[in-house]
C-alpha atoms as a PDB file:
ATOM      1  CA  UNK A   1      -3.307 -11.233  -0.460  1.00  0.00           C
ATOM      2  CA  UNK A   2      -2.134  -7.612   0.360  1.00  0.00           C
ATOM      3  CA  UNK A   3      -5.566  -6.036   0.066  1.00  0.00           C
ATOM      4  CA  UNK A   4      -6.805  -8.857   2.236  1.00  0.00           C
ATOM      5  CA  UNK A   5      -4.291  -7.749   4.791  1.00  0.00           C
ATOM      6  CA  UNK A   6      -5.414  -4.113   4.466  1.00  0.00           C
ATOM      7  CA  UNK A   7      -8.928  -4.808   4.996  1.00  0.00           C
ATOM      8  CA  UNK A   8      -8.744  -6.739   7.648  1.00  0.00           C
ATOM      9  CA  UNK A   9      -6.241  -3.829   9.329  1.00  0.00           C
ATOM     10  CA  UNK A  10      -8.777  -1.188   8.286  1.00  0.00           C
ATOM     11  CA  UNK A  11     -12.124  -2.974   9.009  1.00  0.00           C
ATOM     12  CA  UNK A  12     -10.574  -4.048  12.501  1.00  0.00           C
ATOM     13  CA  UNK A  13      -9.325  -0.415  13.753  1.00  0.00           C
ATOM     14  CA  UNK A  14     -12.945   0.760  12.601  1.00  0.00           C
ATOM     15  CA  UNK A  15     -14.257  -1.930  14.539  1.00  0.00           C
ATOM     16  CA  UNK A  16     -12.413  -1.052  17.760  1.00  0.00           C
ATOM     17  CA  UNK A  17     -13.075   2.325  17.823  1.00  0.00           C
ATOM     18  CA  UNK A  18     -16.684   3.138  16.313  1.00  0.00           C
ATOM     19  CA  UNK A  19     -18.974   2.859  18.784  1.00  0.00           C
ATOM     20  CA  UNK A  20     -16.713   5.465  20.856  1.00  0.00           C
ATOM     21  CA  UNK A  21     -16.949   7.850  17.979  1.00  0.00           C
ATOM     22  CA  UNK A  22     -20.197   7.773  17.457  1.00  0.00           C
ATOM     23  CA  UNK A  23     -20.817   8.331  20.909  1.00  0.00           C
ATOM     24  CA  UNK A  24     -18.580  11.206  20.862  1.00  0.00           C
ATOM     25  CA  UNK A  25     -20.283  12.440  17.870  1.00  0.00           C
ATOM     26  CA  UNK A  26     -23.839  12.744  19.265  1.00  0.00           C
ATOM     27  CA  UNK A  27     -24.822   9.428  19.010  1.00  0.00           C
ATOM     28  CA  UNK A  28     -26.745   7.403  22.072  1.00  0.00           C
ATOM     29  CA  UNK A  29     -24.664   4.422  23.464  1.00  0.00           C
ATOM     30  CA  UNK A  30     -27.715   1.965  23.065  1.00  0.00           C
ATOM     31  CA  UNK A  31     -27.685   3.493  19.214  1.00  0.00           C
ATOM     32  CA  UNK A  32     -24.192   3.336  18.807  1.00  0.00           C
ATOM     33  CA  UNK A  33     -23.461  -0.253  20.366  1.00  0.00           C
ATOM     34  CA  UNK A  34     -26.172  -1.322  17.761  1.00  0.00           C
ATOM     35  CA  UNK A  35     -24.256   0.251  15.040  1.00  0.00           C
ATOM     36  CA  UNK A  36     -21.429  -1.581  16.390  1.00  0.00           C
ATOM     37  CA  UNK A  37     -22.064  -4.479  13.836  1.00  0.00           C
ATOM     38  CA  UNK A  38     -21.713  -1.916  10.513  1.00  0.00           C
ATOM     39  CA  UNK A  39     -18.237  -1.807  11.030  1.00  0.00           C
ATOM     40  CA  UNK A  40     -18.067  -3.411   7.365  1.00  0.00           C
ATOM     41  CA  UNK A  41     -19.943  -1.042   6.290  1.00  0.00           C
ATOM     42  CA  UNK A  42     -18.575   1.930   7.851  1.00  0.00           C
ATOM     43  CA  UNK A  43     -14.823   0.203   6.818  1.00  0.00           C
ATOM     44  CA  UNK A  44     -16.171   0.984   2.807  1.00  0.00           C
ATOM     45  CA  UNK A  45     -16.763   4.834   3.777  1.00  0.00           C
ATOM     46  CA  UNK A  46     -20.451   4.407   3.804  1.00  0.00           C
ATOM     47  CA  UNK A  47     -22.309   6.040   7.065  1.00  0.00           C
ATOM     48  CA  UNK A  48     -25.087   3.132   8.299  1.00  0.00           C
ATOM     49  CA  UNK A  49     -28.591   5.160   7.847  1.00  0.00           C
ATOM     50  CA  UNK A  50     -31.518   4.736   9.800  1.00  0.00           C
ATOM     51  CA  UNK A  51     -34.513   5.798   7.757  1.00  0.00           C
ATOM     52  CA  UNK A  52     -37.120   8.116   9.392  1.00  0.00           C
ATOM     53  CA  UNK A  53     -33.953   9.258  11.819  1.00  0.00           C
ATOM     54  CA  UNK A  54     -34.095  12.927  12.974  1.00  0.00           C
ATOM     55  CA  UNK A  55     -31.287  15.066  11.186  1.00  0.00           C
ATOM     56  CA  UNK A  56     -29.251  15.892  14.491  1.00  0.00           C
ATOM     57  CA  UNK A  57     -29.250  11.853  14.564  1.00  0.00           C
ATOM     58  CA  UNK A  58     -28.132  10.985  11.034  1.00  0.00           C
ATOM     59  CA  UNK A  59     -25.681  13.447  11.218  1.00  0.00           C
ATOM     60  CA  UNK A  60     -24.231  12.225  14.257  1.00  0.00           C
ATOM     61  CA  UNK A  61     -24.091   8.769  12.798  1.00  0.00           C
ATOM     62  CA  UNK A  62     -22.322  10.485   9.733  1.00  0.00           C
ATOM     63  CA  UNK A  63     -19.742  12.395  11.584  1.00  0.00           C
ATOM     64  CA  UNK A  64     -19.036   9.004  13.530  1.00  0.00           C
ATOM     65  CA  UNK A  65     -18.517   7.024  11.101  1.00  0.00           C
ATOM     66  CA  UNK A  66     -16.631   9.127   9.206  1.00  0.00           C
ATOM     67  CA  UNK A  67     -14.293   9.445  12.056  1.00  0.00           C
ATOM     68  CA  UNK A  68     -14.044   5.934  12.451  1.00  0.00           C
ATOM     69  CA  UNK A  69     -13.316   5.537   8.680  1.00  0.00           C
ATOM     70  CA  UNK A  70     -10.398   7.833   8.831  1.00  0.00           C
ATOM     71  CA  UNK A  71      -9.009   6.415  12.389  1.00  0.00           C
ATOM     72  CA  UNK A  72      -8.836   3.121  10.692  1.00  0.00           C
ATOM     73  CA  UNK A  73      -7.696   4.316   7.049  1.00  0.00           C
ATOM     74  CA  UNK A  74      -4.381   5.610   8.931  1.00  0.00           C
ATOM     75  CA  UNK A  75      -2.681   2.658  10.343  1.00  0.00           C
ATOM     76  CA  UNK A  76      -3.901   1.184   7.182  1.00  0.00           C
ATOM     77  CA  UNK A  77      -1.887   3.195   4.672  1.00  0.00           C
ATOM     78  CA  UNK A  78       0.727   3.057   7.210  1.00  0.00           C
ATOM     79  CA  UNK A  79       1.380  -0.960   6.471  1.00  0.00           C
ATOM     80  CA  UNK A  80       0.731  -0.206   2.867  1.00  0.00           C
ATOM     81  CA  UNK A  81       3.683   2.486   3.056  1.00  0.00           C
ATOM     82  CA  UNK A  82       6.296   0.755   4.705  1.00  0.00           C
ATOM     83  CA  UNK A  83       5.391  -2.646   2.779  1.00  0.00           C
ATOM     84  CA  UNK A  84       6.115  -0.172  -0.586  1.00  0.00           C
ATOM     85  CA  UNK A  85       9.201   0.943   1.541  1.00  0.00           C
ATOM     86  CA  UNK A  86      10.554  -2.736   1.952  1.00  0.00           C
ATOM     87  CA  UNK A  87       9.706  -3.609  -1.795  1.00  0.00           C
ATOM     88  CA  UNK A  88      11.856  -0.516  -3.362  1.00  0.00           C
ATOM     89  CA  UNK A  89      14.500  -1.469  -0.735  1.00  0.00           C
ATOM     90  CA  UNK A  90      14.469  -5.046  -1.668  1.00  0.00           C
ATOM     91  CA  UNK A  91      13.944  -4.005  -5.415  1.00  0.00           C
ATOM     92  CA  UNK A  92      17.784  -2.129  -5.632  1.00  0.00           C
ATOM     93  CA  UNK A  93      19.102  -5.790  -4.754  1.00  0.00           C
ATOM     94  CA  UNK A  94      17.300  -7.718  -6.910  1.00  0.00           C
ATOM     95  CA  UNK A  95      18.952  -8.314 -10.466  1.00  0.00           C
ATOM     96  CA  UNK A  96      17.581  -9.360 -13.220  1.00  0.00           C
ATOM     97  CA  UNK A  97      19.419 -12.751 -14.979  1.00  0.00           C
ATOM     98  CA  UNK A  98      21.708 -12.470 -17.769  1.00  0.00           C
ATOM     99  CA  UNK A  99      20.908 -13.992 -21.261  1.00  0.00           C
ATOM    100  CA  UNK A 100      23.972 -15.763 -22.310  1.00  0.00           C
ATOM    101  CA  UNK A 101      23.187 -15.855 -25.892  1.00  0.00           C
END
């Protein structure tokens, strides 16, 4: 369940904010509003390619992505962090039973 959590936080903040940074990247808005539907993709770390794409292009589409990736990794590692936080916390209270014989 906790990766399913994750995923959903990561593939959601890449979702949100893709099309923007492939825009800012280089990318048309028509191009990038198409692109807007890799966010699965994009959420694994893997750039969307469009084959026979100038280079300027696919490298816009890279550097997008990319950015997108690591705008949605952060927030993501975040929950993972303070959910590790809690558990330790929670772990000093926790004691194990006693055998009694």
């Amino acid at each position: 369940m906790g990766t399913t959590i994750l995923g959903s936080i990561l593939t959601s903040r890449v979702g949100s904010v893709l099309v923007g940074d492939l825009t800012s990247a280089g990318a048309p808005q028509p191009l990038a509003a198409k692109l807007a539907g890799a966010k699965e993709v994009v959420a694994e770390g893997v750039a969307p390619t469009i084959p026979g794409a100038p280079s300027q292009m696919s490298y816009a589409i890279a550097q997008g992505s990319h950015t997108a990736f690591i705008a949605g990794l952060h927030p993501t590692m975040t929950v993972a962090a303070a959910a590790a936080g809690v558990g330790a916390v929670l772990a000093l209270f926790v004691q194990r039973g006693k055998d009694d014989a």
